[in-house]
Protein backbone atom coordinates (compact mmCIF):
# COMPACT_ATOMS: atom_id res chain seq x y z
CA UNK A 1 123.65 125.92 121.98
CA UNK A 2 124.41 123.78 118.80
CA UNK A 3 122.04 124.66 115.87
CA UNK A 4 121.14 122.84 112.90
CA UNK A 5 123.12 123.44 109.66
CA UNK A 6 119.80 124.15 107.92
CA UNK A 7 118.69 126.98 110.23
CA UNK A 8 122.32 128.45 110.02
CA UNK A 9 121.56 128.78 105.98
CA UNK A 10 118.81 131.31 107.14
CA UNK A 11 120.93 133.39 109.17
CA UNK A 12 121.82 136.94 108.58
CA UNK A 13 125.62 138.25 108.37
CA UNK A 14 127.68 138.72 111.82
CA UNK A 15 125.75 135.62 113.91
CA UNK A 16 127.64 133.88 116.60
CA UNK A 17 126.29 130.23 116.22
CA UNK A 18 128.08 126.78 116.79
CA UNK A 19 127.40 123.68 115.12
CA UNK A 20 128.24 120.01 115.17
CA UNK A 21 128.56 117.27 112.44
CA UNK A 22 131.18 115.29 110.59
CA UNK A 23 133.72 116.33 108.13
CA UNK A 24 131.93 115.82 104.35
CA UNK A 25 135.06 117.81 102.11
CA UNK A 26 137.95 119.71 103.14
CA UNK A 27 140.84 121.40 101.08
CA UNK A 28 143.84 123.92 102.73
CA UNK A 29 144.87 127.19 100.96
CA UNK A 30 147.50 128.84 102.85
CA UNK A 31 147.13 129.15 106.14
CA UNK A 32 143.12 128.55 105.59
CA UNK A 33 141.51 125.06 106.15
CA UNK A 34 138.29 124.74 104.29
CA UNK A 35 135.86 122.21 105.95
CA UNK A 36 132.62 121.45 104.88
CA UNK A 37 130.37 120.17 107.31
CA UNK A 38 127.50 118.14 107.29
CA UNK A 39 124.31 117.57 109.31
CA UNK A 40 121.41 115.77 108.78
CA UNK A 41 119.66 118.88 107.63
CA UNK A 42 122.74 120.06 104.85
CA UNK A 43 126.26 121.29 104.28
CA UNK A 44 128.26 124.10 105.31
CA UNK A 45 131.01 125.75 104.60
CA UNK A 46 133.64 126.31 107.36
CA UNK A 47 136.51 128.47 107.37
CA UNK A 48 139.43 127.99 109.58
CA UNK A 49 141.76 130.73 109.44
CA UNK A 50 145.41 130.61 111.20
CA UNK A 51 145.22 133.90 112.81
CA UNK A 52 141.92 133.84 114.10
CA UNK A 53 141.73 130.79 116.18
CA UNK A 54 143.88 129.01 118.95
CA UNK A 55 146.92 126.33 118.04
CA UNK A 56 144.64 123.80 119.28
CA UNK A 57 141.96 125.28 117.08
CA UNK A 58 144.24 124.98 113.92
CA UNK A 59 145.84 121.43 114.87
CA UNK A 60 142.41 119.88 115.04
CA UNK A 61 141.54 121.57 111.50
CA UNK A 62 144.97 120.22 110.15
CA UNK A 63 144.35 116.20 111.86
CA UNK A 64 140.86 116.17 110.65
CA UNK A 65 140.01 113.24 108.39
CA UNK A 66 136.50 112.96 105.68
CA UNK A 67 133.91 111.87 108.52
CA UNK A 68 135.40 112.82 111.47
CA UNK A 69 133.01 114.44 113.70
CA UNK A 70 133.66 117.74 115.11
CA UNK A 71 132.40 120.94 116.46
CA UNK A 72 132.45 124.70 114.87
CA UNK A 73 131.62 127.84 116.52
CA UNK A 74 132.18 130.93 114.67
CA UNK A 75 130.75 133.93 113.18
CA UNK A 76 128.26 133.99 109.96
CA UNK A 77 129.18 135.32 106.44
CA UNK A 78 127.70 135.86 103.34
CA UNK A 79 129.64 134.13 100.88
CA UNK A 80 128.59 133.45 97.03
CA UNK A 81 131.18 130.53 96.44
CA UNK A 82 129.55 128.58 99.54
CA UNK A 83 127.19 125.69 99.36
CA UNK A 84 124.13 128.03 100.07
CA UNK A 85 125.82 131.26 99.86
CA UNK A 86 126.60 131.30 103.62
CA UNK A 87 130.56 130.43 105.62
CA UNK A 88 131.05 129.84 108.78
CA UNK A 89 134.02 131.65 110.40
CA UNK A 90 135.95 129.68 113.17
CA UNK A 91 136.52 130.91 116.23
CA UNK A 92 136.79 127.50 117.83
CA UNK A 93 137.48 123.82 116.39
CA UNK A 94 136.55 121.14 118.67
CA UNK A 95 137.73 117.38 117.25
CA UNK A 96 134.94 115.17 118.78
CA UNK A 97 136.21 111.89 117.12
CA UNK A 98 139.53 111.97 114.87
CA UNK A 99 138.58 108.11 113.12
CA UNK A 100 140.78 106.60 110.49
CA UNK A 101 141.09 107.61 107.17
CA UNK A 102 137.56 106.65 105.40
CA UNK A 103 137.74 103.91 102.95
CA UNK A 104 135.34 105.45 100.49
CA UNK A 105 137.79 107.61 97.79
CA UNK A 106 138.50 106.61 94.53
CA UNK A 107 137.06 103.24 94.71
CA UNK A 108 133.29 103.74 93.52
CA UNK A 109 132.24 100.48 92.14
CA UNK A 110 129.04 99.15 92.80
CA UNK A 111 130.33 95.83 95.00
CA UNK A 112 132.67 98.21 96.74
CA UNK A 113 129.99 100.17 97.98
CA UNK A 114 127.95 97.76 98.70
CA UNK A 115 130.38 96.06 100.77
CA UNK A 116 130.57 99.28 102.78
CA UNK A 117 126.90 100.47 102.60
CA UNK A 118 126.66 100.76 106.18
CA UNK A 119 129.36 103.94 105.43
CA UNK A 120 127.93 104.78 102.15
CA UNK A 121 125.02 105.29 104.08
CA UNK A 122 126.48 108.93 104.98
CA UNK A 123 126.88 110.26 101.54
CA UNK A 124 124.76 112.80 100.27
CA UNK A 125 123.06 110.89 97.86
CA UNK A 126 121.63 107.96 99.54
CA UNK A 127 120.80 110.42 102.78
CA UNK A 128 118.30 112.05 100.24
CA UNK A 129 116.76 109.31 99.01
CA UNK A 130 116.29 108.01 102.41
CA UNK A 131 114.76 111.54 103.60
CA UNK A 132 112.47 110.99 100.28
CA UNK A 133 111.15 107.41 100.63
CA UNK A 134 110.45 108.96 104.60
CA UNK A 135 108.20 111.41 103.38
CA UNK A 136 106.74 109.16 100.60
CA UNK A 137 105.81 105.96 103.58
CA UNK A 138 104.46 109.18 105.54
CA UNK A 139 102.13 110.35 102.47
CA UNK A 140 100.86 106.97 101.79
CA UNK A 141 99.74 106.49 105.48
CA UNK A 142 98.35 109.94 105.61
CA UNK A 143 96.14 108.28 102.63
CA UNK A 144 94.86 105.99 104.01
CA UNK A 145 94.20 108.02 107.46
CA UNK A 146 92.09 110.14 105.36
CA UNK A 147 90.30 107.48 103.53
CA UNK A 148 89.60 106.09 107.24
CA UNK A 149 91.69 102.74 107.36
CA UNK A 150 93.14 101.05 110.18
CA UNK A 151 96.72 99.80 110.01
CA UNK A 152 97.27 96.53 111.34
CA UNK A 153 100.58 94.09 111.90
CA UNK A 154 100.60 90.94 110.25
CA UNK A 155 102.96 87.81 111.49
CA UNK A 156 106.08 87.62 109.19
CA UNK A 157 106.30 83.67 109.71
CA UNK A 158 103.57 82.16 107.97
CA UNK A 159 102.63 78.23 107.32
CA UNK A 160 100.90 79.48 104.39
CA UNK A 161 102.15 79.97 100.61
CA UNK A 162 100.21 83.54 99.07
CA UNK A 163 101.99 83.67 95.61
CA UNK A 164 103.49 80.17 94.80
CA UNK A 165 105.79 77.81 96.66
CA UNK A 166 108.44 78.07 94.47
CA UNK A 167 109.07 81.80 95.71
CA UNK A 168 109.18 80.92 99.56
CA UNK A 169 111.85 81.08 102.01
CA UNK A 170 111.52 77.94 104.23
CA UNK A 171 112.73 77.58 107.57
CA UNK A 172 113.15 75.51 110.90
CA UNK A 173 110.07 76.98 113.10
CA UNK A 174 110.89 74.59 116.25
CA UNK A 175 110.78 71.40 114.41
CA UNK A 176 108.25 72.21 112.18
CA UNK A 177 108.52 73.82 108.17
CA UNK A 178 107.05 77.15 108.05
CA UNK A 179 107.89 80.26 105.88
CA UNK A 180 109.23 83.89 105.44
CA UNK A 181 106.06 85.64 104.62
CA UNK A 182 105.29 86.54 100.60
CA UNK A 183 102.71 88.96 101.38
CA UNK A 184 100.19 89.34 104.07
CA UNK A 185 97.36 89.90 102.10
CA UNK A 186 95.57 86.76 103.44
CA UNK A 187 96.21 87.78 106.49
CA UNK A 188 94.64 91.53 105.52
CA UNK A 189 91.65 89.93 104.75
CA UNK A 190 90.92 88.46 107.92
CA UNK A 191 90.54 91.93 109.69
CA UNK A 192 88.19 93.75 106.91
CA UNK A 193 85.21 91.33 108.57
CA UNK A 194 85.85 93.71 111.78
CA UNK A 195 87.48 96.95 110.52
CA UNK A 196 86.06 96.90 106.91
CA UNK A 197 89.20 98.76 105.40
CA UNK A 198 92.50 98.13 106.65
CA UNK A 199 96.14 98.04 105.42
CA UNK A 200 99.20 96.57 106.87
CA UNK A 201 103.02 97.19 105.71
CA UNK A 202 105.75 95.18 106.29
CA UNK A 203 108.38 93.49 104.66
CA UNK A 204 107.55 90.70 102.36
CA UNK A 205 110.37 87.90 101.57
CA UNK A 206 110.80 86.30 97.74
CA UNK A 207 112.91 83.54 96.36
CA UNK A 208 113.45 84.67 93.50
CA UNK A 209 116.68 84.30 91.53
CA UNK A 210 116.24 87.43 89.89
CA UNK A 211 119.13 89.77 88.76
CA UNK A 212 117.05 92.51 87.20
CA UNK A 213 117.24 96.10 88.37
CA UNK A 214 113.41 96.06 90.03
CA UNK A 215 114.30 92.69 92.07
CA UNK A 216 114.87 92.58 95.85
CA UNK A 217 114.42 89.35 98.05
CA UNK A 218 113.67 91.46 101.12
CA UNK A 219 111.72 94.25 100.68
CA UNK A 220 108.54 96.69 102.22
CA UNK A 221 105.01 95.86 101.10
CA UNK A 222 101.75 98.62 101.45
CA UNK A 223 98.50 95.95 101.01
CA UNK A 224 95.70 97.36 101.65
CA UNK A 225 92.66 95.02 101.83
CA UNK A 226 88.51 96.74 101.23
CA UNK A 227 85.21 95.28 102.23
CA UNK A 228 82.60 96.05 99.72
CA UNK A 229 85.01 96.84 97.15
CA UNK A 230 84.42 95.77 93.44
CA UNK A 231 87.62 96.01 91.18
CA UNK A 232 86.61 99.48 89.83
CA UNK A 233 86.77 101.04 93.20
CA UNK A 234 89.96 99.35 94.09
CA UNK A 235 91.46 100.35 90.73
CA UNK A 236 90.93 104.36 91.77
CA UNK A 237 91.91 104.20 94.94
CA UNK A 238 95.23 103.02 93.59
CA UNK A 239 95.40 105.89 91.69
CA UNK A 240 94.10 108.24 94.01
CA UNK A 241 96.41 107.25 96.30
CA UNK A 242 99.66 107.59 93.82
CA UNK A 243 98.29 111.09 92.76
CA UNK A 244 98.14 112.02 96.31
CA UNK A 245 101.91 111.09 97.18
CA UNK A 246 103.61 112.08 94.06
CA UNK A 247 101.90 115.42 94.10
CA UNK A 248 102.36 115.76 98.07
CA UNK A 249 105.98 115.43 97.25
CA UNK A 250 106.25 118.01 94.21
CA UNK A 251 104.35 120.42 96.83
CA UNK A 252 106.28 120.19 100.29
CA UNK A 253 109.96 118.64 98.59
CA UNK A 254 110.49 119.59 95.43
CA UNK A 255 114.24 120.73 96.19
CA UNK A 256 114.45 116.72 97.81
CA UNK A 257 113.13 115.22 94.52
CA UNK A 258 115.52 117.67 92.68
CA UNK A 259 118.47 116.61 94.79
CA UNK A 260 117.26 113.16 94.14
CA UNK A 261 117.95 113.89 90.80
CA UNK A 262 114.28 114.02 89.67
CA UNK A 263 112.60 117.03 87.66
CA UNK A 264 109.29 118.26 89.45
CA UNK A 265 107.71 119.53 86.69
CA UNK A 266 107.62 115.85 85.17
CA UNK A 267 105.96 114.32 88.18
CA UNK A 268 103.66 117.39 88.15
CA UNK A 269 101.99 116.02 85.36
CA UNK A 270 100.83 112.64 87.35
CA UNK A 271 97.16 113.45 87.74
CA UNK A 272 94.24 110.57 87.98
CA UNK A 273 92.70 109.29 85.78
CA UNK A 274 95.34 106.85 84.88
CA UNK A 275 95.40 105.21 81.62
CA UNK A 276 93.74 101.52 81.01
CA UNK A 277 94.74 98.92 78.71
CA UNK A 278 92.80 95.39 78.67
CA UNK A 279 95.54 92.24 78.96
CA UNK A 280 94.57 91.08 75.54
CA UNK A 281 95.53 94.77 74.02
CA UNK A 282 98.21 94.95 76.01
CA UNK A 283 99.83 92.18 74.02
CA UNK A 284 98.78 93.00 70.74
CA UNK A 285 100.43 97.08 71.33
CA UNK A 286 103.60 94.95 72.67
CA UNK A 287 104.12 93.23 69.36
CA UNK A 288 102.99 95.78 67.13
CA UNK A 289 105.95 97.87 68.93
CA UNK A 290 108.60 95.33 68.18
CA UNK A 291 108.31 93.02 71.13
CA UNK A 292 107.24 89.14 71.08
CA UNK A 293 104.95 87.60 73.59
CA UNK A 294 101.99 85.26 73.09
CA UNK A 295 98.55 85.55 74.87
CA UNK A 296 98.76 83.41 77.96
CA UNK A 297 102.78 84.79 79.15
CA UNK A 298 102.87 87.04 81.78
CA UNK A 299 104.80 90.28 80.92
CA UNK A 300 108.03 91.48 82.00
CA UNK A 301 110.83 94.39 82.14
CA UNK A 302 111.18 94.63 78.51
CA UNK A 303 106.91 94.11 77.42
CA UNK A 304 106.33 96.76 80.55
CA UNK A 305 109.18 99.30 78.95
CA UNK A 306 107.51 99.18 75.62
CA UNK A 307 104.02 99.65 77.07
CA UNK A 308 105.43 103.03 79.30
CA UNK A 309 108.17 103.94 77.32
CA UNK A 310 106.40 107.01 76.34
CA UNK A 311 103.59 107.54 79.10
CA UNK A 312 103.67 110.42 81.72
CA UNK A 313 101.54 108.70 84.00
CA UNK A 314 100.92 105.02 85.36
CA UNK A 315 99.52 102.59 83.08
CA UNK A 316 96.63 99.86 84.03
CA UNK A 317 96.70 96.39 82.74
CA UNK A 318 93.91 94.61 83.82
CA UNK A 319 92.07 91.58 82.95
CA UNK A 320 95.23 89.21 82.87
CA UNK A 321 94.14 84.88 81.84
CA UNK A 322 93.23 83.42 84.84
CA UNK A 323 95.91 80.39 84.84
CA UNK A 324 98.60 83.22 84.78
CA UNK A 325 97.33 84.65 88.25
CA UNK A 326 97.27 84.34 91.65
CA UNK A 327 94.33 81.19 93.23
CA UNK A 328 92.82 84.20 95.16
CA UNK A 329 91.86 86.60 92.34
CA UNK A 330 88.20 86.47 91.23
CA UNK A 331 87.06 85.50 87.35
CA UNK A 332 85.20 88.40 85.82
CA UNK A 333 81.50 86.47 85.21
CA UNK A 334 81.60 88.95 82.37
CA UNK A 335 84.85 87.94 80.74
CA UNK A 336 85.48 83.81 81.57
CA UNK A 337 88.71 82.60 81.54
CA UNK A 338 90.02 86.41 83.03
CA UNK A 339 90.29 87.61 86.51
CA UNK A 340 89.45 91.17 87.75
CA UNK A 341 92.43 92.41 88.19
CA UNK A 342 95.02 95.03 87.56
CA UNK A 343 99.09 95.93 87.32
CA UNK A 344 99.92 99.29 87.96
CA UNK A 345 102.99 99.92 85.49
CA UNK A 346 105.17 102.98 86.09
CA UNK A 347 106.29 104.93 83.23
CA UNK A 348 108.96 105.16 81.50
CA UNK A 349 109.86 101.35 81.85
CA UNK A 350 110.54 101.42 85.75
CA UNK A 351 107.84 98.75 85.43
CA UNK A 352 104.77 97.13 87.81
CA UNK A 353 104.69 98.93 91.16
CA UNK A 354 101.23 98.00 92.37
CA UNK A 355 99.17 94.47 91.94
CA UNK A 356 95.48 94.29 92.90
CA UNK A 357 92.18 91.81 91.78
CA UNK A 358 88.88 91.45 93.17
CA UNK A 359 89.18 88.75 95.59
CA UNK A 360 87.16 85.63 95.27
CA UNK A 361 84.69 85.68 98.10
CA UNK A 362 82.23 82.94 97.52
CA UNK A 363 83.11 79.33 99.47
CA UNK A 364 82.26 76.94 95.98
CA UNK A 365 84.03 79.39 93.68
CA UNK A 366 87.34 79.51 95.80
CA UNK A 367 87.22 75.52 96.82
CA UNK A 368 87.24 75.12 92.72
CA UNK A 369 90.00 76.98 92.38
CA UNK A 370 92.09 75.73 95.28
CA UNK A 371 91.86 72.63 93.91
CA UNK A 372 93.20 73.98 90.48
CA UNK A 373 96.29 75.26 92.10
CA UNK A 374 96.74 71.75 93.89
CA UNK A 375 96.39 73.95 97.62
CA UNK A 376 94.49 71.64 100.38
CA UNK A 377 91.32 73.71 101.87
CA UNK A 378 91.91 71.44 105.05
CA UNK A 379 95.31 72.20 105.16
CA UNK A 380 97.50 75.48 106.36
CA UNK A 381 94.97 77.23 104.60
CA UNK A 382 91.97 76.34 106.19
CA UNK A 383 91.53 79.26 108.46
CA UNK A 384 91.87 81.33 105.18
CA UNK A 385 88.74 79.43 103.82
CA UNK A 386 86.98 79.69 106.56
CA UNK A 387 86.87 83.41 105.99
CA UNK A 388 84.47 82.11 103.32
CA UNK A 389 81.96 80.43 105.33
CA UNK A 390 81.09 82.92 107.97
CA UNK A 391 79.27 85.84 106.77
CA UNK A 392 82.01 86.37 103.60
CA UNK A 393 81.84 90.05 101.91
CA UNK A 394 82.55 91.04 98.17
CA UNK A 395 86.19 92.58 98.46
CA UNK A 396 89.42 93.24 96.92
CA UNK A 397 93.27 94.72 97.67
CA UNK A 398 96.36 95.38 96.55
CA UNK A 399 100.20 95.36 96.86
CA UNK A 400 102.47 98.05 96.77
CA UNK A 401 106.33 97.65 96.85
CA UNK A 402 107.69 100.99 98.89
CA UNK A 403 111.20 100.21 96.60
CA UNK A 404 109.37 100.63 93.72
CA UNK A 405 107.67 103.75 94.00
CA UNK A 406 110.76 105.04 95.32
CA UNK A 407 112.64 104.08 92.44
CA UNK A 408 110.12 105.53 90.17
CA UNK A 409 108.97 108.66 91.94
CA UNK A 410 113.05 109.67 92.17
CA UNK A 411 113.52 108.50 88.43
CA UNK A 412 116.82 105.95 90.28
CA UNK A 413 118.80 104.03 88.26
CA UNK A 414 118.65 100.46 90.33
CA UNK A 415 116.05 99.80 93.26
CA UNK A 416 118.97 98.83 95.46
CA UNK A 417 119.58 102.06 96.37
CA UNK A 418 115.51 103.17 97.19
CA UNK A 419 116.44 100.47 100.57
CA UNK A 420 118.85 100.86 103.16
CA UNK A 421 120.66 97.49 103.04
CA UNK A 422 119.50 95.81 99.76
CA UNK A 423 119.06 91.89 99.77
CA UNK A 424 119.52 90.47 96.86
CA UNK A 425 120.40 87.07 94.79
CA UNK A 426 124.05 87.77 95.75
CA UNK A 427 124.16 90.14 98.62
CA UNK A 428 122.92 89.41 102.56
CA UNK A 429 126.06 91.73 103.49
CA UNK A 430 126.17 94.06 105.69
C-alpha cells in the first residue's frame, strides 16, 4: 500500500513503506543514486544503493530523468542531511514513466516559464502557492457560511456593461454583440430581494491594456452583495472577513505561508479595525509624501504605495468624487458630490484588493445618474432598473480579486504567479 510522502516524514526508524511520485532532484555518489521524490504532500529523500537492490532496481535509478514518475519501496531512516530528517532506503525501484529530459534547467526567465507553465506548474514553488490560495478561497467561503450567505452562479456572458465599455471583451453571441462579464455584481443584486445576503465568485474578464504587476485580464472575483446594508456595515464586514482569512492561515498554515516565502508573525499583526482615510486626505498625505495627484484623479500603484508603504494592516479610502466612480454607487446626502464608498488598499504597496459603495437603491436617484453615464434605462439594463421599482431595499457590496489577496497575503512578487495560467496583455498561452 503506497503512502503519502507526508505521513512517511512521521515515521519512526526501520518502517517498510512504499511510495510513488516523480523524480524532483537526483545526484550519484559511487555506487549510490540519490533521488528525491516528490508528492503532492512533500519531498523525500531516496537512497538507492548498488548492493542492496536488484540490476533492474539500479538500471531504473541510473535511466531516471527530473519528473519521471516512479515507485520506491524501502526501509525508513533517520537521516539529519535529508529534507525532513528522514531517507528512504530502496529495496525496490519501479520506473512508472521514463519521459524525456525536462526542458526546465538553466533557462529561468520569466517568458520561458511562462511558455511552459503547464510544467512549471510542478515546481515547488508555484505547488505552494496553489495549496495557499486553496485554503485562502476555502476561508473566505467558510466566512460567509458563518455570516449565513448563500452562494449563487452568475452568467459569464452578459449584454450588460458594470464598470465602463471601454474595459469589455465583446463577442459574437449567435449574431448578436454581447460581452465577457466585468463583474457580476448586478447580477448579485438581483438575488438579495430573495436571499437577503448572497455572494457569487467567478471569474471576471477586463480589457485593460495594463502591464503593471497587479493586472490580469482573466481573473477570480468574491462579490458579495447585502440587503439592509449601509456603507458602515459593509466596510466591517470587509474587514472582518480579511481578519478572518489571514489569521485562519497564520493558525492552520503557517509552515505554507513560510514556504510561500511569507513571515507569520507579520500577518499576525492584521487585526480589525482597519485604518480609514477620507478621499480628500488621501490626496493631500499623497503629496505631502512626494507624490503628485490633483483632487478629482483616481489613484494608482505608485499614490496606493505611498499611502501603505509603511502600514501593517489594510488601509480604507473612502468617499472617492462621484464622476470618478462607478453609475451604481450611491452619493453620501451628507457629503454631495461623493459616493459612499470604499478601496481596500493592501499594505506595503501591493495596492487595492477590495472595492465596495453603498448601492443606489432609489428608482429617480439611479435614472439621474444613468443618464449621466449616457447608459439607456430601457436598454440591456432595464431588468437591472427594474430591481428599483419593485419593493427596492437600501444595500451595498463589494469586489474582491482572489489574485490579489493572494499576492498580498504571500507577500509575491507579480500576481501572475497567485493564478494558474495567467492572462495577460501579452499572454493567452498555454
Amino acid at each position: 500500500m503506497f503512502k503519502h510522502i507526508s505521513d512517511v516524514l512521521k515515521e519512526k526508524e526501520g518502517e517498510k513503506v512504499s511510495i510513488r511520485g516523480w523524480v524532483y532532484r537526483e545526484r550519484t555518489s559511487g555506487n549510490i543514486h540519490f533521488l528525491v521524490i516528490r508528492d503532492a504532500t512533500g519531498v523525500l529523500q531516496c537512497a538507492v544503493k548498488k548492493d542492496k537492490v536488484d540490476e533492474k532496481s539500479w538500471a531504473t535509478a541510473e535511466q531516471a530523468y527530473i519528473e519521471s514518475s516512479i515507485e520506491i519501496t524501502g526501509t525508513t531512516k533517520k537521516d539529519a542531511r535529508a529534507p525532513g530528517g528522514l531517507e528512504l532506503q530502496a529495496e525496490r525501484v519501479v520506473l512508472v514513466s521514463k519521459g524525456e529530459p525536462f526542458p526546465i534547467s538553466k533557462d529561468l526567465s520569466d517568458e520561458f516559464l511562462l511558455d511552459v507553465r503547464h510544467l512549471w506548474l510542478r515546481s515547488q514553488k508555484i505547488t505552494n502557492i496553489m495549496k495557499a490560495r486553496h485554503h485562502i478561497v476555502n476561508y473566505l467561503r467558510e466566512f460567509f457560511d458563518k455570516e449565513d450567505f448563500y452562494e449563487l452562479a452568475p452568467p459569464i456572458i452578459t449584454k450588460s456593461q458594470c464598470e465602463g465599455g471601454a474595459t469589455l471583451f465583446e463577442m459574437d453571441y449567435f449574431g448578436e454583440k454581447a460581452y465577457l462579464t466585468q463583474s457580476s455584481q448586478l447580477y448579485a443584486e438581483v438575488f438579495i430581494f430573495g436571499l437577503e445576503k448572497v455572494y457569487v465568485l467567478a471569474p471576471s474578464f477586463r480589457a485593460e491594456k495594463s502591464r503593471t504587476v497587479r493586472h490580469l485580464a482573466e481573473y477570480w472575483h468574491l462579490e458579495p452583495e447585502m440587503a439592509w446594508y449601509d456603507q458602515e456595515m459593509n466596510m466591517r464586514l470587509q474587514e472582518n472577513m480579511v481578519e478572518y482569512v489571514v489569521q485562519k492561515m497564520v493558525k492552520e498554515h503557517s509552515e505554507l505561508l513560510e514556504a510561500c516565502g511569507r513571515n507569520p508573525e507579520e500577518l499576525k499583526k492584521v487585526r480589525v479595525p482597519f485604518p480609514r482615510m477620507d478621499y480628500e486626505d488621501a490626496i493631500a498625505k499623497v503629496n505631502e509624501l512626494g507624490g503628485k495627484i490633483e483632487y478629482g484623479q483616481d489613484f494608482g500603484a505608485d499614490e496606493e504605495a505611498i499611502l501603505t508603504k509603511e502600514l501593517d494592516v489594510p488601509l480604507f479610502v473612502h468617499h472617492f468624487p462621484k464622476e470618478i466612480k462607478a453609475f451604481y454607487m450611491r452619493e453620501d446626502p451628507k457629503k454631495p458630490g461623493t459616493v459612499l464608498n470604499d478601496d481596500l488598499l493592501a499594505p506595503r504597496g501591493h495596492g487595492e484588493i477590495i472595492g465596495g459603495s453603498e448601492r443606489i437603491w432609489e428608482l429617480d436617484e439611479l435614472l439621474t445618474r444613468m443618464k449621466e453615464f449616457g447608459l439607456d434605462p430601457n436598454g440591456d439594463m432595464k431588468w437591472y432598473v427594474d430591481l428599483r421599482r419593485y419593493g427596492s431595499v437600501p444595500h451595498s457590496g463589494f469586489g474582491l480579486g482572489i489574485e490579489r489577496l493572494t499576492k498580498w497575503i504571500l507577500n509575491l512578487d507579480h500576481i501572475r504567479d497567485a493564478i494558474p495560467f495567467p492572462r495577460t496583455i501579452t499572454r493567452c498561452y498555454p
